[in-house]
C-alpha atoms as a PDB file:
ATOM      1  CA  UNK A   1      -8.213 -16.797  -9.485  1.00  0.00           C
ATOM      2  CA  UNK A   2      -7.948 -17.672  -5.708  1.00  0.00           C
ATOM      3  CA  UNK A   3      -4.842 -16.819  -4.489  1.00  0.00           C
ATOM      4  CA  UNK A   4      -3.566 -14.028  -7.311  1.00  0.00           C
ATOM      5  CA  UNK A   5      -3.010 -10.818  -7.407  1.00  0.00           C
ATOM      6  CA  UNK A   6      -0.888  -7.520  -6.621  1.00  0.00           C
ATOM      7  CA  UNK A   7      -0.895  -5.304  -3.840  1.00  0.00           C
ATOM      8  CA  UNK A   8      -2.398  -1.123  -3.866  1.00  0.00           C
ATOM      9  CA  UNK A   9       0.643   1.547  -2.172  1.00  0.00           C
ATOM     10  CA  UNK A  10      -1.003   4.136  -0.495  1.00  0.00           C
ATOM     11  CA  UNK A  11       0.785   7.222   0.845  1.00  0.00           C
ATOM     12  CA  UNK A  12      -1.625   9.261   3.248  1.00  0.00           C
ATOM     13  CA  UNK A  13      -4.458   7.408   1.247  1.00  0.00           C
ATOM     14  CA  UNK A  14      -3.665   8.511  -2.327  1.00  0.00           C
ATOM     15  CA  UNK A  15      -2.844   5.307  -4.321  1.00  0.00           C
ATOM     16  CA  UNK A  16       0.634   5.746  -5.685  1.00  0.00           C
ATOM     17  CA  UNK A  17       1.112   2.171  -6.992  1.00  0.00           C
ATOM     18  CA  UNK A  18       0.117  -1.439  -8.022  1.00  0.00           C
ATOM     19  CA  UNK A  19       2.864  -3.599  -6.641  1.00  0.00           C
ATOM     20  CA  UNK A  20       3.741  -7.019  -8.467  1.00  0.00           C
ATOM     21  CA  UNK A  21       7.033  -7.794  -6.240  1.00  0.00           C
ATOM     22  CA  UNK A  22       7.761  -7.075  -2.297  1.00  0.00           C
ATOM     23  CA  UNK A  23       9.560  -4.059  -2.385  1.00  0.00           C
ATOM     24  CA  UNK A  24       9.087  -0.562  -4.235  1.00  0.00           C
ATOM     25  CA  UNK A  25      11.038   2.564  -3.792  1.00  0.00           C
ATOM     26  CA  UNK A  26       9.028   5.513  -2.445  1.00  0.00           C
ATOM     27  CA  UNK A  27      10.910   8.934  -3.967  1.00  0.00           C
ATOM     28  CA  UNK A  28      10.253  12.293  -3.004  1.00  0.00           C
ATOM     29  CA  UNK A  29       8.239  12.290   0.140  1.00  0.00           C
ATOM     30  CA  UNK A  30       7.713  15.401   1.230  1.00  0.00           C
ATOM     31  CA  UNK A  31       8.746  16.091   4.990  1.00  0.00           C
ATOM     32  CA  UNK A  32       6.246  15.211   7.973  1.00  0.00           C
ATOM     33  CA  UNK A  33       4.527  11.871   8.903  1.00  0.00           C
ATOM     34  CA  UNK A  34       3.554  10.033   6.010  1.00  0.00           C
ATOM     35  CA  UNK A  35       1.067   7.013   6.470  1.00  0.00           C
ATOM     36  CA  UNK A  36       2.078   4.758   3.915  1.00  0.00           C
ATOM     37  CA  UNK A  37      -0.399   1.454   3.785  1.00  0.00           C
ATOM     38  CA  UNK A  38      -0.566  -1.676   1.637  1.00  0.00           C
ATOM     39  CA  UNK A  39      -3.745  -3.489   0.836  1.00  0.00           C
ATOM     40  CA  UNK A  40      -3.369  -6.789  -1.368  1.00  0.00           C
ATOM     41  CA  UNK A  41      -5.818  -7.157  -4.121  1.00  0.00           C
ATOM     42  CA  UNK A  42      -6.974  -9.238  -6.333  1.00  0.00           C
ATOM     43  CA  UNK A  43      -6.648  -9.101 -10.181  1.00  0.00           C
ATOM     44  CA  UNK A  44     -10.098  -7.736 -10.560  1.00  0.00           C
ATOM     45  CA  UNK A  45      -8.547  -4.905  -7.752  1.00  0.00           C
ATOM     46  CA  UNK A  46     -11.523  -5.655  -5.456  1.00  0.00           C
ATOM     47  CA  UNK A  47      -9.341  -6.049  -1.703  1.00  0.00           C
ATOM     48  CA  UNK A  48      -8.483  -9.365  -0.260  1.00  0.00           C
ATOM     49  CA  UNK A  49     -10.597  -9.535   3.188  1.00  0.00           C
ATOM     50  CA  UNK A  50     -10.902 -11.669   6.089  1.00  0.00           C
ATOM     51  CA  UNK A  51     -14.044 -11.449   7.802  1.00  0.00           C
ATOM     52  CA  UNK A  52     -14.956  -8.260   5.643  1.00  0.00           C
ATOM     53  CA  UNK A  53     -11.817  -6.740   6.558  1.00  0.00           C
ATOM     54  CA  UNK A  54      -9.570  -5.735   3.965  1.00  0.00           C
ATOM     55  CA  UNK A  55      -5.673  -7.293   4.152  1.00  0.00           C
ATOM     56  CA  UNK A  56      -4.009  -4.417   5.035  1.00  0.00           C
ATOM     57  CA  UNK A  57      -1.020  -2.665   6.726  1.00  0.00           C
ATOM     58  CA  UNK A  58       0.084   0.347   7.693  1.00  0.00           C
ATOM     59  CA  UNK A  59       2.556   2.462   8.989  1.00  0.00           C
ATOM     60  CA  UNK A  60       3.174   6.135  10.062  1.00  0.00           C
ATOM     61  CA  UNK A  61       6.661   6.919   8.467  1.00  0.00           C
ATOM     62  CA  UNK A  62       8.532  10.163   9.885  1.00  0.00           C
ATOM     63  CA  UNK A  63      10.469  11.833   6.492  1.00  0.00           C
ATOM     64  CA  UNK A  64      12.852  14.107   7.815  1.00  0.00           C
ATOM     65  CA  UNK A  65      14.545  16.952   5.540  1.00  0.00           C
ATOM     66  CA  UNK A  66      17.844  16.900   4.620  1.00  0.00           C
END
């Protein structure tokens, strides 16, 4: 259906999670720049696109250790 769905969470382009709310806590990141991107999907998991584009974000995320 139209409009449904969940989102994929990537971290350096290994799926680590379907996400059925807006936030999710990311544990154990090793240290370095992590890209960690969101694509939203639909229930069949094929990607949400615009123009062929996938919906998508992401971010480079510097984990620092401790």
């Amino acid at each position: 259906e139209m409009g449904t769905g969940h989102a994929h969470l990537y971290v350096d382009d290994v799926k680590i999670a379907r996400m059925y709310s807006p936030d999710y806590h990311i544990a154990n990141l090793s240290e370095g720049t992590r890209n960690i991107r969101v694509e939203l999907n639909t229930n069949t998991h094929k990607p949400y696109s615009v123009n062929s584009t996938p919906v998508a974000a992401s971010v480079p995320v510097l984990i620092r250790g401790k």
